[in-house]
PDB file of N, CA and C in Angstrom:
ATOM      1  N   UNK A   1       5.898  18.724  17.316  1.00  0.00           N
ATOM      2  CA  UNK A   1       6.297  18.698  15.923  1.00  0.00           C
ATOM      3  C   UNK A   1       6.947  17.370  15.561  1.00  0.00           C
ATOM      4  N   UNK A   2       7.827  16.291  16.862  1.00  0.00           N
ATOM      5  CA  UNK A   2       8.384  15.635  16.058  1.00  0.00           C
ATOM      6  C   UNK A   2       7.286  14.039  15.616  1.00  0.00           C
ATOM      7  N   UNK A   3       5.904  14.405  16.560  1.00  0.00           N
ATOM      8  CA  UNK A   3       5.067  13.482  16.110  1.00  0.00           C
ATOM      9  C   UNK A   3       4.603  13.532  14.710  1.00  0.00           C
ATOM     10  N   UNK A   4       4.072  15.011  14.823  1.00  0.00           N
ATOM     11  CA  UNK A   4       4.010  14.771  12.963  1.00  0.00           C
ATOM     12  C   UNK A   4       4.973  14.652  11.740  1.00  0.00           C
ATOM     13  N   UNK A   5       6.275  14.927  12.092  1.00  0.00           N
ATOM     14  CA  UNK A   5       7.208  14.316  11.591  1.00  0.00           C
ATOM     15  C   UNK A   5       7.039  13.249  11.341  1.00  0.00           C
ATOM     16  N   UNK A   6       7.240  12.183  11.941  1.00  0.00           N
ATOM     17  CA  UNK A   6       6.937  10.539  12.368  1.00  0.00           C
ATOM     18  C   UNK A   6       5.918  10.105  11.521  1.00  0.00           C
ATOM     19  N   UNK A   7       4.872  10.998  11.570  1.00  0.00           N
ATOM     20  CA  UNK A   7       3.376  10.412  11.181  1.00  0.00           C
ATOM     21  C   UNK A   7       4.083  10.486   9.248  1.00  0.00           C
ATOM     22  N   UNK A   8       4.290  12.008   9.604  1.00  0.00           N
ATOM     23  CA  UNK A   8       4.806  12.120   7.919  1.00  0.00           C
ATOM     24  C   UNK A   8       5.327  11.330   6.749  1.00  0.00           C
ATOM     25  N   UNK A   9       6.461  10.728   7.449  1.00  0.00           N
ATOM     26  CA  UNK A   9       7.962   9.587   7.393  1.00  0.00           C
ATOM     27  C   UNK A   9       6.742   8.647   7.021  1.00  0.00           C
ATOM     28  N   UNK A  10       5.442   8.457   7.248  1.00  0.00           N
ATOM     29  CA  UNK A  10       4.998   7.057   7.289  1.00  0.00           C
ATOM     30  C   UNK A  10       3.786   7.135   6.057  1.00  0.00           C
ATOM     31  N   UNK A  11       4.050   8.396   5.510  1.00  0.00           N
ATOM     32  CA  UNK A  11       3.013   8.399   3.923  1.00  0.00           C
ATOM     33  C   UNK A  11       3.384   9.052   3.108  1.00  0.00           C
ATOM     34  N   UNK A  12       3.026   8.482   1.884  1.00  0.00           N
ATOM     35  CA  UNK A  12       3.626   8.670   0.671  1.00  0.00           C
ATOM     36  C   UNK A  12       2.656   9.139  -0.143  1.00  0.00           C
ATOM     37  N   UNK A  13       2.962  10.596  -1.060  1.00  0.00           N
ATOM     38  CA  UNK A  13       1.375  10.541  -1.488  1.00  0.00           C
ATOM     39  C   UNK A  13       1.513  10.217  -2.491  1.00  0.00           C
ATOM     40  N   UNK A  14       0.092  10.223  -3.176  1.00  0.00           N
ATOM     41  CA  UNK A  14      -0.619   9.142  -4.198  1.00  0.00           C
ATOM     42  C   UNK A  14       0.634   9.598  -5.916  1.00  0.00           C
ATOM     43  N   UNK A  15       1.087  10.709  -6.009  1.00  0.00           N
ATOM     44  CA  UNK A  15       1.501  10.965  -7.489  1.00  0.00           C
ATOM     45  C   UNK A  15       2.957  10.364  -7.084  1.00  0.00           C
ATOM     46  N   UNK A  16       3.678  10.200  -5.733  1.00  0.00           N
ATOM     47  CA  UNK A  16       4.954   9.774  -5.174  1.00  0.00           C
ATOM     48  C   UNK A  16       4.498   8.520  -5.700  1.00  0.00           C
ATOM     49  N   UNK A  17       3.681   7.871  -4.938  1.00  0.00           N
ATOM     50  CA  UNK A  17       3.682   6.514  -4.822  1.00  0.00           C
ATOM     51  C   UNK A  17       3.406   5.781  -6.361  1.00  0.00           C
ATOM     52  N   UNK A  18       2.474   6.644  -7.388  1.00  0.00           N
ATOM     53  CA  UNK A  18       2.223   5.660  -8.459  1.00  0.00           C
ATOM     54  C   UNK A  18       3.705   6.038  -9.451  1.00  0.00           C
ATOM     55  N   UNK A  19       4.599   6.924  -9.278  1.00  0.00           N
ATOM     56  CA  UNK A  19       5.403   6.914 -10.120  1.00  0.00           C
ATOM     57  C   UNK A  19       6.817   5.720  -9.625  1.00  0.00           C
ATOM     58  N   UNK A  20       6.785   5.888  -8.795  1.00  0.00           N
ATOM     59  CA  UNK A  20       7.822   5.323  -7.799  1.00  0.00           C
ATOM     60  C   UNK A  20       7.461   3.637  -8.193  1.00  0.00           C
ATOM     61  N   UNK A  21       6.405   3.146  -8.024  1.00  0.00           N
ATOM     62  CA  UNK A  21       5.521   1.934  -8.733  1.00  0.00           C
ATOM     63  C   UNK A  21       5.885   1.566  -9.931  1.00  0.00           C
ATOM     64  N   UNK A  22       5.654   2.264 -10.891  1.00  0.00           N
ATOM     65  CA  UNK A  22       5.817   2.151 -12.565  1.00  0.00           C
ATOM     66  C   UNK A  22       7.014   2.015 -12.435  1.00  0.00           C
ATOM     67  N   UNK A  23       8.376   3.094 -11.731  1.00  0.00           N
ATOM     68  CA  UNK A  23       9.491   3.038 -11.935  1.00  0.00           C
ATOM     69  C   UNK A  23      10.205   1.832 -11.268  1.00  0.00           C
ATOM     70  N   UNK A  24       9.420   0.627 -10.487  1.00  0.00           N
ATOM     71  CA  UNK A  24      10.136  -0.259 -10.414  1.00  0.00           C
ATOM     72  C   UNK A  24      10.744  -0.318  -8.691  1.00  0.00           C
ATOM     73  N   UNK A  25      10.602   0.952  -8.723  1.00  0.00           N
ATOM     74  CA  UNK A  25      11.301   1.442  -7.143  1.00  0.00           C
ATOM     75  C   UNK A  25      10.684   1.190  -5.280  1.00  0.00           C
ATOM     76  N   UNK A  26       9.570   0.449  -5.629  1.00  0.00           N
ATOM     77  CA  UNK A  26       8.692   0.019  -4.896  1.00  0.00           C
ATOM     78  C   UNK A  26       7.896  -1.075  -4.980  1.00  0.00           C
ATOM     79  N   UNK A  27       7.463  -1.428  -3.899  1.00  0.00           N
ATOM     80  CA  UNK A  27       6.769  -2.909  -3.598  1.00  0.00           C
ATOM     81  C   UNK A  27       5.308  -2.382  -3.510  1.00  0.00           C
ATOM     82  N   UNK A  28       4.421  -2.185  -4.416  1.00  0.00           N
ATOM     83  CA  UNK A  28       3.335  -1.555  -4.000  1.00  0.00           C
ATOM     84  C   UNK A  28       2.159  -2.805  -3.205  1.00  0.00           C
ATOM     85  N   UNK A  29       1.392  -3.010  -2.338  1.00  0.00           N
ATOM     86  CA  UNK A  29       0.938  -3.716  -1.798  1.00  0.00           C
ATOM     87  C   UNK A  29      -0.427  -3.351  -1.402  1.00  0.00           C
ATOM     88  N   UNK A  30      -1.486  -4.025  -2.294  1.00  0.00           N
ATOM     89  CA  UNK A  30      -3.108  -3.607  -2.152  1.00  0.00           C
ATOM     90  C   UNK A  30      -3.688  -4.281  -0.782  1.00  0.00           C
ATOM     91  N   UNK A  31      -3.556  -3.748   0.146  1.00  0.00           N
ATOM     92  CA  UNK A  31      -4.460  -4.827   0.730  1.00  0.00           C
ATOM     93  C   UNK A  31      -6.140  -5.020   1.173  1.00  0.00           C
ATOM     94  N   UNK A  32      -6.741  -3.715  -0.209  1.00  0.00           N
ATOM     95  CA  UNK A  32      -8.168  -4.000   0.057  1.00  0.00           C
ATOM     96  C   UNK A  32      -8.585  -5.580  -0.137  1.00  0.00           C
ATOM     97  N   UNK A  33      -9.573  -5.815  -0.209  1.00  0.00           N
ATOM     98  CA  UNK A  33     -10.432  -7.284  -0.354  1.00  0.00           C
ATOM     99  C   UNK A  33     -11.275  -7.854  -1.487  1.00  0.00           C
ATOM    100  N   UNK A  34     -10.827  -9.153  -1.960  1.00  0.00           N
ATOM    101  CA  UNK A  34     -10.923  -9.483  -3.571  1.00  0.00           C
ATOM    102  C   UNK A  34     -12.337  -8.815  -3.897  1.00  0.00           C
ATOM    103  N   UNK A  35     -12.983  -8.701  -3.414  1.00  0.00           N
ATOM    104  CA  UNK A  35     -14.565  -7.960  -4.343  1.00  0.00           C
ATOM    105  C   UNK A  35     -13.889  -6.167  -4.741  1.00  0.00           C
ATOM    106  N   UNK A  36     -13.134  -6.179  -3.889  1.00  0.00           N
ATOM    107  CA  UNK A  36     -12.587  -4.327  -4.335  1.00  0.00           C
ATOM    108  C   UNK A  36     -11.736  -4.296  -5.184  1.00  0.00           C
ATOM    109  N   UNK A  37     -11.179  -5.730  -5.357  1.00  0.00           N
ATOM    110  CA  UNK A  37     -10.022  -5.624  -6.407  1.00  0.00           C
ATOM    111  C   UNK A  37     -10.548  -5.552  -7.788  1.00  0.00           C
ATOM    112  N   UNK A  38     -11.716  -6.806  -7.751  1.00  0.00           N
ATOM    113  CA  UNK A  38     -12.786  -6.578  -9.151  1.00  0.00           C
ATOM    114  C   UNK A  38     -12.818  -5.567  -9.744  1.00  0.00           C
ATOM    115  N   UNK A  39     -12.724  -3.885  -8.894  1.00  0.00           N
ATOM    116  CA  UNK A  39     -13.556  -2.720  -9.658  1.00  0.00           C
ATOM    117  C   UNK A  39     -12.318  -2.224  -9.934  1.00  0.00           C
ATOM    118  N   UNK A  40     -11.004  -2.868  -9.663  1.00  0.00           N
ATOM    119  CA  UNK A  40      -9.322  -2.680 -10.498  1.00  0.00           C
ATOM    120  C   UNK A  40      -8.563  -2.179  -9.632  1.00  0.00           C
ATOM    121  N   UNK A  41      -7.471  -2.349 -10.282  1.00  0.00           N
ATOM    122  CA  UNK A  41      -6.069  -2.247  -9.043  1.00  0.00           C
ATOM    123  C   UNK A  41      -4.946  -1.765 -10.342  1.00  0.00           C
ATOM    124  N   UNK A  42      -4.240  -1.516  -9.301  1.00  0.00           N
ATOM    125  CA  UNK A  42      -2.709  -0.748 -10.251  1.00  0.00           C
ATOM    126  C   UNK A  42      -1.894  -1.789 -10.825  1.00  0.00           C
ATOM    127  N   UNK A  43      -1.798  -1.868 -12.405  1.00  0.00           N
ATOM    128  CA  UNK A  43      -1.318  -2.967 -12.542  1.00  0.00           C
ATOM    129  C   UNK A  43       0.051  -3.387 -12.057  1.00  0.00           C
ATOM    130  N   UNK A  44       0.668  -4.608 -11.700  1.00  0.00           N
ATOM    131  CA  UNK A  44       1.792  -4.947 -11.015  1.00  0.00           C
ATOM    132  C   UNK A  44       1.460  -4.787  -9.682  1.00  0.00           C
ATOM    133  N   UNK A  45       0.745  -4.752  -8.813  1.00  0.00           N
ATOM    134  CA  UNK A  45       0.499  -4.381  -7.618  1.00  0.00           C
ATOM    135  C   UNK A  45       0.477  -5.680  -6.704  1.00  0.00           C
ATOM    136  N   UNK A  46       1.020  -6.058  -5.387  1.00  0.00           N
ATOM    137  CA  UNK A  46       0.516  -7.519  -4.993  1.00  0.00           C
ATOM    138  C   UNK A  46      -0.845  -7.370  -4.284  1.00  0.00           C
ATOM    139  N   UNK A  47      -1.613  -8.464  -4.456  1.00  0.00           N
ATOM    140  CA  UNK A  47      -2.839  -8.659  -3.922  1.00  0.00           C
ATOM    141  C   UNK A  47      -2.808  -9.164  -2.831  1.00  0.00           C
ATOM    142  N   UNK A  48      -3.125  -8.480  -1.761  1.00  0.00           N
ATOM    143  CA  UNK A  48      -2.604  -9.282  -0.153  1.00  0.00           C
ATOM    144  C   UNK A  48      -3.906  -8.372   0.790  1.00  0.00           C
ATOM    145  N   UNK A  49      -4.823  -9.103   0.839  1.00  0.00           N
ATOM    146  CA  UNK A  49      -6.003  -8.568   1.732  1.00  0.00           C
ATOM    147  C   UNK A  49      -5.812  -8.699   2.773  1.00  0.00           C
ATOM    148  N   UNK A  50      -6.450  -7.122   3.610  1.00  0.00           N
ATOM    149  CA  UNK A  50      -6.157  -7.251   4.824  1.00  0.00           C
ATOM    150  C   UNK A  50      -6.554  -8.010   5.771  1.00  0.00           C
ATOM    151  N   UNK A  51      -7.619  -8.919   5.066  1.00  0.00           N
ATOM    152  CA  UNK A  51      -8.420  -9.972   6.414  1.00  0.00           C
ATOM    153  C   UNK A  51      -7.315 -11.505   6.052  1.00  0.00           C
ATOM    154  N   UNK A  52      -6.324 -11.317   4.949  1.00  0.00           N
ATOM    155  CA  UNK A  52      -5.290 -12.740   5.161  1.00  0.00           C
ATOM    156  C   UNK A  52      -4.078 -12.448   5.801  1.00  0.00           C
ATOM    157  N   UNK A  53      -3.849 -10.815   6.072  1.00  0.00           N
ATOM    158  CA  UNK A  53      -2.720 -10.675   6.200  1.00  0.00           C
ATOM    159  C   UNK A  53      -2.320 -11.744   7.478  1.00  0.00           C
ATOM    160  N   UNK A  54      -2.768 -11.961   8.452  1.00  0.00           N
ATOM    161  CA  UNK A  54      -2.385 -12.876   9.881  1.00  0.00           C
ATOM    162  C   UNK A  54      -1.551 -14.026   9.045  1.00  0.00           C
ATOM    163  N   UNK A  55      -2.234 -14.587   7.785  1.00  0.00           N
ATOM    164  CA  UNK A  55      -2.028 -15.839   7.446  1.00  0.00           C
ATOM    165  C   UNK A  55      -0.619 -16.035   6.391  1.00  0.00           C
ATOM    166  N   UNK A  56      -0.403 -14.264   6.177  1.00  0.00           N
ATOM    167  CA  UNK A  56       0.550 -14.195   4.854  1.00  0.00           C
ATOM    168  C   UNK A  56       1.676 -13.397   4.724  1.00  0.00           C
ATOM    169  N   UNK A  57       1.474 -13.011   6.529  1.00  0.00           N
ATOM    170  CA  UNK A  57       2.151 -11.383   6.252  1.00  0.00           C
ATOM    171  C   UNK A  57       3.606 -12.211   6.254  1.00  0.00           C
ATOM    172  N   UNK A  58       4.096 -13.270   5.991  1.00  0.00           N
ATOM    173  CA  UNK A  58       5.620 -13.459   5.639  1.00  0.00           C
ATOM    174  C   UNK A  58       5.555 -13.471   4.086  1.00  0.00           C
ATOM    175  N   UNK A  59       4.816 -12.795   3.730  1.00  0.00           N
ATOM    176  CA  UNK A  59       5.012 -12.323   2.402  1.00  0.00           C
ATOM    177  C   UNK A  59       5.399 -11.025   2.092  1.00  0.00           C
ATOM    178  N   UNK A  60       5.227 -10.668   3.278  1.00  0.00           N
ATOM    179  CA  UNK A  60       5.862  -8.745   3.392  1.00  0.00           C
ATOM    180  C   UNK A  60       7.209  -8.808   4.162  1.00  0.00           C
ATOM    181  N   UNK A  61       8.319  -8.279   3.303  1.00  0.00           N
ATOM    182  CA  UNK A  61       9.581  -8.796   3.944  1.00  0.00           C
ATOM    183  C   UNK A  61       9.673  -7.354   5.052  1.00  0.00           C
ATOM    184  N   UNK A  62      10.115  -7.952   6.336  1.00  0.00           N
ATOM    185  CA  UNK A  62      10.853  -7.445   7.328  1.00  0.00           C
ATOM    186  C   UNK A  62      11.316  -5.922   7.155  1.00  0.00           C
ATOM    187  N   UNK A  63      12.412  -5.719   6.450  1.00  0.00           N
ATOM    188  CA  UNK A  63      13.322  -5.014   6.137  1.00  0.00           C
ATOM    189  C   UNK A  63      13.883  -5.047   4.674  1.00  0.00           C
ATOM    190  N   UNK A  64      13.054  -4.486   3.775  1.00  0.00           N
ATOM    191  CA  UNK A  64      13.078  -4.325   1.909  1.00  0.00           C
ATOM    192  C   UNK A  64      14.458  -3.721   1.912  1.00  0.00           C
ATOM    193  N   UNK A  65      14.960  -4.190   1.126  1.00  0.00           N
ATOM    194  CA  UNK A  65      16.339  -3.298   0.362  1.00  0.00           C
ATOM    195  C   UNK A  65      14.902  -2.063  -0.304  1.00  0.00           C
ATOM    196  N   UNK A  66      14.007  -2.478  -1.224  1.00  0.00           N
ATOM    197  CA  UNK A  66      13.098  -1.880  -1.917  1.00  0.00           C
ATOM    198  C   UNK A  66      12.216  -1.523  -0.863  1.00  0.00           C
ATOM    199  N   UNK A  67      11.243  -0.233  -0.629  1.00  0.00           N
ATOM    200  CA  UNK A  67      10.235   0.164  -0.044  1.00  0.00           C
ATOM    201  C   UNK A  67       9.239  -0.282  -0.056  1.00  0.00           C
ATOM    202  N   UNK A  68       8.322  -0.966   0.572  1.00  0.00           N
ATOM    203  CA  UNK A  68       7.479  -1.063   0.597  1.00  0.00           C
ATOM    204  C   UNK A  68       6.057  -0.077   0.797  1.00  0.00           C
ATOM    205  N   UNK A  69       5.094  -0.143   0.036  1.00  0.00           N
ATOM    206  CA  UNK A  69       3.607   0.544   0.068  1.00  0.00           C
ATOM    207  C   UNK A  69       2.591   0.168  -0.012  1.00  0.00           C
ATOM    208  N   UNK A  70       1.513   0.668   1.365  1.00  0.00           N
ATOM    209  CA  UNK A  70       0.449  -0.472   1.630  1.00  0.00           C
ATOM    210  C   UNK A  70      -0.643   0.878   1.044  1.00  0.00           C
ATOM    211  N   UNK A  71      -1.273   0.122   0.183  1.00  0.00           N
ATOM    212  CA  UNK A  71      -2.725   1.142  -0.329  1.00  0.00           C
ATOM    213  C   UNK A  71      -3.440   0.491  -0.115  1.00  0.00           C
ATOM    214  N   UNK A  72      -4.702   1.350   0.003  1.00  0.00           N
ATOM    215  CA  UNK A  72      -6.139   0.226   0.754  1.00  0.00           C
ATOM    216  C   UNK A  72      -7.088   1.487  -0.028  1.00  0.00           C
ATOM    217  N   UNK A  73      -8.408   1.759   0.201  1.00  0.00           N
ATOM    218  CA  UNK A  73      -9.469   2.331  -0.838  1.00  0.00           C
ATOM    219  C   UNK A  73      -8.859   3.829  -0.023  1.00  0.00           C
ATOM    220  N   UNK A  74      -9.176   4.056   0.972  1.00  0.00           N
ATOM    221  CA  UNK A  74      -8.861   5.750   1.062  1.00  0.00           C
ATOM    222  C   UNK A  74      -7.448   6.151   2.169  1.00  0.00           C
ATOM    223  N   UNK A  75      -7.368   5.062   2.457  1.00  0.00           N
ATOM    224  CA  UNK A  75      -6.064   5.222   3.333  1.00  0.00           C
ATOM    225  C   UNK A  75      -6.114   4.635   5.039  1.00  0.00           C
ATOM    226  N   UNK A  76      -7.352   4.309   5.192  1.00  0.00           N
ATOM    227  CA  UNK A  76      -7.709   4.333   6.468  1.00  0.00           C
ATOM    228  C   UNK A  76      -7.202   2.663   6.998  1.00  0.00           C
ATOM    229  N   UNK A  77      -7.963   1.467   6.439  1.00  0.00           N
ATOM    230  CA  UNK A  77      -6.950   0.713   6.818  1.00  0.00           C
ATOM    231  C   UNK A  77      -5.707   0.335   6.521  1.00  0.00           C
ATOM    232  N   UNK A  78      -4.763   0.869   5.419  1.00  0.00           N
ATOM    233  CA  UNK A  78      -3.051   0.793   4.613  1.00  0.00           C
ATOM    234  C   UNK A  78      -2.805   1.608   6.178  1.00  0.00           C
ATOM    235  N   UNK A  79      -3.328   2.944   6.815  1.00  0.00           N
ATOM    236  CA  UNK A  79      -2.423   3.696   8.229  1.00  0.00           C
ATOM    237  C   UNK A  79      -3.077   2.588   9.267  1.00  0.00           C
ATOM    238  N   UNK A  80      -4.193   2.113   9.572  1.00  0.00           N
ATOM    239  CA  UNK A  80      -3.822   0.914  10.685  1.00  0.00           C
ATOM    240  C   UNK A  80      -2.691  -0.416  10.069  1.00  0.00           C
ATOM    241  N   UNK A  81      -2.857  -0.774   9.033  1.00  0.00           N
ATOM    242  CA  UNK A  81      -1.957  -1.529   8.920  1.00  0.00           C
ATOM    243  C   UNK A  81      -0.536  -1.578   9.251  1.00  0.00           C
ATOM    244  N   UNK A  82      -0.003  -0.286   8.434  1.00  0.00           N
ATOM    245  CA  UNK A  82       1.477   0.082   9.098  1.00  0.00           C
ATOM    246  C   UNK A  82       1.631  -0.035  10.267  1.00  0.00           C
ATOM    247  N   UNK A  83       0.654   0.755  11.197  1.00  0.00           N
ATOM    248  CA  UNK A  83       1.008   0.874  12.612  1.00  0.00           C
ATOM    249  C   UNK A  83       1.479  -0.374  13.117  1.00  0.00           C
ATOM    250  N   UNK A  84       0.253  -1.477  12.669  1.00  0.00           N
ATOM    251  CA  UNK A  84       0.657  -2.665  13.994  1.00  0.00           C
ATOM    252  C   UNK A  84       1.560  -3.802  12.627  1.00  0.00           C
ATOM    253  N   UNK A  85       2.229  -3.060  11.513  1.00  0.00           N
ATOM    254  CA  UNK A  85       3.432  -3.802  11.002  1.00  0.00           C
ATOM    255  C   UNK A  85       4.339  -2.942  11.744  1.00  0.00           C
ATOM    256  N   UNK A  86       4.469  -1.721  11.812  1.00  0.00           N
ATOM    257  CA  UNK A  86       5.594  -1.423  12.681  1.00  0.00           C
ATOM    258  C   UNK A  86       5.955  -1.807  14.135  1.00  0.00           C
ATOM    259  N   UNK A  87       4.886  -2.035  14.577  1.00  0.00           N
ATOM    260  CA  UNK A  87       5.077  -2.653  16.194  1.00  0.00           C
ATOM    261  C   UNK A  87       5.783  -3.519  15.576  1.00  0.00           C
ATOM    262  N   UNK A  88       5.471  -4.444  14.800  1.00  0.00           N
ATOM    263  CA  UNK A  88       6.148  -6.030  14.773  1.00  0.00           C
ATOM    264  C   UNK A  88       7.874  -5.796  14.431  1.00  0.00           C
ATOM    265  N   UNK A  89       7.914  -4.843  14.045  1.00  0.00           N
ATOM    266  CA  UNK A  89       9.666  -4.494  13.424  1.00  0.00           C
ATOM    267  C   UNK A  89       9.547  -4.148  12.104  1.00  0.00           C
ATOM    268  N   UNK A  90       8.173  -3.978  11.150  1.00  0.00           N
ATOM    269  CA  UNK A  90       8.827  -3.836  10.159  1.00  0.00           C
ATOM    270  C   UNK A  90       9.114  -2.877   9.732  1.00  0.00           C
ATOM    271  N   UNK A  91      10.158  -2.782   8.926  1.00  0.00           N
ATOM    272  CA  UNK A  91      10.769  -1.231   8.318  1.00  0.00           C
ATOM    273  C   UNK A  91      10.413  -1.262   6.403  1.00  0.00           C
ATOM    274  N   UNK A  92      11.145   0.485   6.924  1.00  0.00           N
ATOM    275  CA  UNK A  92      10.783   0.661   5.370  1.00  0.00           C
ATOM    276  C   UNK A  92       9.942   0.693   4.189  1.00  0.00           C
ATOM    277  N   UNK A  93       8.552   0.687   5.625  1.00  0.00           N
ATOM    278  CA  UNK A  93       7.514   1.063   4.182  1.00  0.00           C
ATOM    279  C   UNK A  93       6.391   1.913   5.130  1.00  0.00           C
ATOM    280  N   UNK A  94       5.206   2.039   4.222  1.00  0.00           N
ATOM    281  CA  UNK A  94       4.728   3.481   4.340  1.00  0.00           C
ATOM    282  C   UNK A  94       3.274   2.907   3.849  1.00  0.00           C
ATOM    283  N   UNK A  95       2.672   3.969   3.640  1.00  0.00           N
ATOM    284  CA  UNK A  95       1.046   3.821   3.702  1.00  0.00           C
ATOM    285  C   UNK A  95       0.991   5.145   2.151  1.00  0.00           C
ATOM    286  N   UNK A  96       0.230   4.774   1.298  1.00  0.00           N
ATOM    287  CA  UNK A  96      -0.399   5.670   0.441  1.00  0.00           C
ATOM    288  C   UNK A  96      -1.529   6.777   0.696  1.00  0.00           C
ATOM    289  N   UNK A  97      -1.259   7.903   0.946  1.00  0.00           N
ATOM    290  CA  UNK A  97      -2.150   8.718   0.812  1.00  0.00           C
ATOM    291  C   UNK A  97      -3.442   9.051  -0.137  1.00  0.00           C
ATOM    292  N   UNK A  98      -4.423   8.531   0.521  1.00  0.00           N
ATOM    293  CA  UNK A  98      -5.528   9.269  -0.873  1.00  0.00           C
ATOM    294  C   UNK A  98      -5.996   7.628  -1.290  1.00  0.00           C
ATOM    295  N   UNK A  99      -5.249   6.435  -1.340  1.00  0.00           N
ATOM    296  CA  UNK A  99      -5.864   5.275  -1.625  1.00  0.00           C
ATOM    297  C   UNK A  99      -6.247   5.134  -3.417  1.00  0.00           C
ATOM    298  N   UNK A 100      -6.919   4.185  -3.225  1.00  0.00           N
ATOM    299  CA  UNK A 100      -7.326   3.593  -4.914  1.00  0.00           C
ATOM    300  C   UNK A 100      -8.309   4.290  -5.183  1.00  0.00           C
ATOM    301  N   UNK A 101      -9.243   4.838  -4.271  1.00  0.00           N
ATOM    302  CA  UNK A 101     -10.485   5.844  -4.528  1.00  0.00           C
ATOM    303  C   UNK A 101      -9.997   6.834  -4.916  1.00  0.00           C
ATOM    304  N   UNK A 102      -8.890   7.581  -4.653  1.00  0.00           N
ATOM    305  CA  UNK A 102      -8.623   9.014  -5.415  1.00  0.00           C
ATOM    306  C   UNK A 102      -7.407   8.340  -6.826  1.00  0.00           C
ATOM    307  N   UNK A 103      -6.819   7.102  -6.775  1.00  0.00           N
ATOM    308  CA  UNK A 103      -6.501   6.604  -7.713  1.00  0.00           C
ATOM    309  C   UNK A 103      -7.503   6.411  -8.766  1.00  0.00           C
ATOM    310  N   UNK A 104      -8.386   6.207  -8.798  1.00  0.00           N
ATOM    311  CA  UNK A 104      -9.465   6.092  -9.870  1.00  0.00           C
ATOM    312  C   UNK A 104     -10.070   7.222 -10.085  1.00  0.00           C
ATOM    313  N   UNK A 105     -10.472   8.360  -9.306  1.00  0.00           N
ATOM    314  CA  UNK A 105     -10.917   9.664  -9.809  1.00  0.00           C
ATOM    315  C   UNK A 105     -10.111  10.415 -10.599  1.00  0.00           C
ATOM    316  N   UNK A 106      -8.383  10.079 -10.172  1.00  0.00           N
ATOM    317  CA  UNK A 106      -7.832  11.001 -11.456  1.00  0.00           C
ATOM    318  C   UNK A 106      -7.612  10.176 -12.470  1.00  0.00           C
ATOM    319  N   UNK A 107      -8.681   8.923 -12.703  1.00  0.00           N
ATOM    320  CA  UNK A 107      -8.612   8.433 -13.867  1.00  0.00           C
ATOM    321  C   UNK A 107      -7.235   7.498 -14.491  1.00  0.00           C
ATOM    322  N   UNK A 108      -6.630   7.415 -13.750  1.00  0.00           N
ATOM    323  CA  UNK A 108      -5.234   6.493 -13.941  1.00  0.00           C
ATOM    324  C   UNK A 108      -5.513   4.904 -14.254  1.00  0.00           C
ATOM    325  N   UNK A 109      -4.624   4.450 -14.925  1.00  0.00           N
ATOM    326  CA  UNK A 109      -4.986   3.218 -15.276  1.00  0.00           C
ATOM    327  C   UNK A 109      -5.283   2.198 -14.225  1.00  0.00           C
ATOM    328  N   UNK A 110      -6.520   1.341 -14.646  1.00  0.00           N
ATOM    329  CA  UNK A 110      -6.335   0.093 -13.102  1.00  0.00           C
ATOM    330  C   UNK A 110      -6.698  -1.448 -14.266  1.00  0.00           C
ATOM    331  N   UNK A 111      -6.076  -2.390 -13.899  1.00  0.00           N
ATOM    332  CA  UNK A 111      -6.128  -3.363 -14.347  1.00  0.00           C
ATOM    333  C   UNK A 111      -7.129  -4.448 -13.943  1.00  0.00           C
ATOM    334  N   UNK A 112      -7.518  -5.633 -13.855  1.00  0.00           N
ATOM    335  CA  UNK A 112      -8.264  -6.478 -13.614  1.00  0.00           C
ATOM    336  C   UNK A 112      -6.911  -7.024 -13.238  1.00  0.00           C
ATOM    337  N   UNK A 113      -7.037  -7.991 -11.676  1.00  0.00           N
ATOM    338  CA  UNK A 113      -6.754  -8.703 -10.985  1.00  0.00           C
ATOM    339  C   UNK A 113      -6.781  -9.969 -11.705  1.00  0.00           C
ATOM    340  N   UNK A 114      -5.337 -10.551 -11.743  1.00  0.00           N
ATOM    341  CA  UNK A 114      -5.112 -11.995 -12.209  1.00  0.00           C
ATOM    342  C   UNK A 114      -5.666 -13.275 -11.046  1.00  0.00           C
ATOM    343  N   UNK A 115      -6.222 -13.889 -11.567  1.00  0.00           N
ATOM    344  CA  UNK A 115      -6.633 -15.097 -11.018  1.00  0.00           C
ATOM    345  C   UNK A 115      -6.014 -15.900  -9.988  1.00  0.00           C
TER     346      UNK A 115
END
């Protein structure tokens, strides 16, 4: 039980995560890949793909006073991501459940990606 605990602690689901977003209360962090961003993203969201992360991840702080949240299209690479950010030390953030693919089926707003 206390593994899935653990696993738990490490996702946030999708109606948590987009309100928590809007409200300011989170670092939301896309890291699908600029052709996925084209078909829209949550507005305010940072754009940080997972094939730059090697090159950028000191753009994801350590240890947020604010939470951090990694969304990717269904969840599958945002939960590898966490994993091997948590090896490295980082705290305090989490993985989105359900991704931008079930973000766009319930029809929620997505913006076009700034330049």
């Amino acid at each position: 039980m206390a593994c899935s605990s653990a696993a738990d602690a490490d996702k946030v689901s999708l109606d948590d995560a987009r309100s928590q977003h809007e409200a300011g209360q989170v670092t939301l962090i896309d890291i699908r890949e600029p052709q996925e961003h084209r078909t829209g993203v949550a507005a305010g969201a940072v754009l940080l793909p997972m094939s730059q992360l090697p090159q950028k991840q000191m753009l994801i702080p350590k240890n947020p006073e604010k939470p951090v949240l990694l969304i990717c299209n269904t969840q599958n690479r945002s939960k590898a991501t966490l994993a091997a950010l948590k090896q490295q030390g980082y705290q305090n953030i989490r993985y989105v459940e359900g991704g931008m693919s079930q973000w766009a089926a319930k029809g929620w707003p997505l913006s076009r990606p700034q330049p």
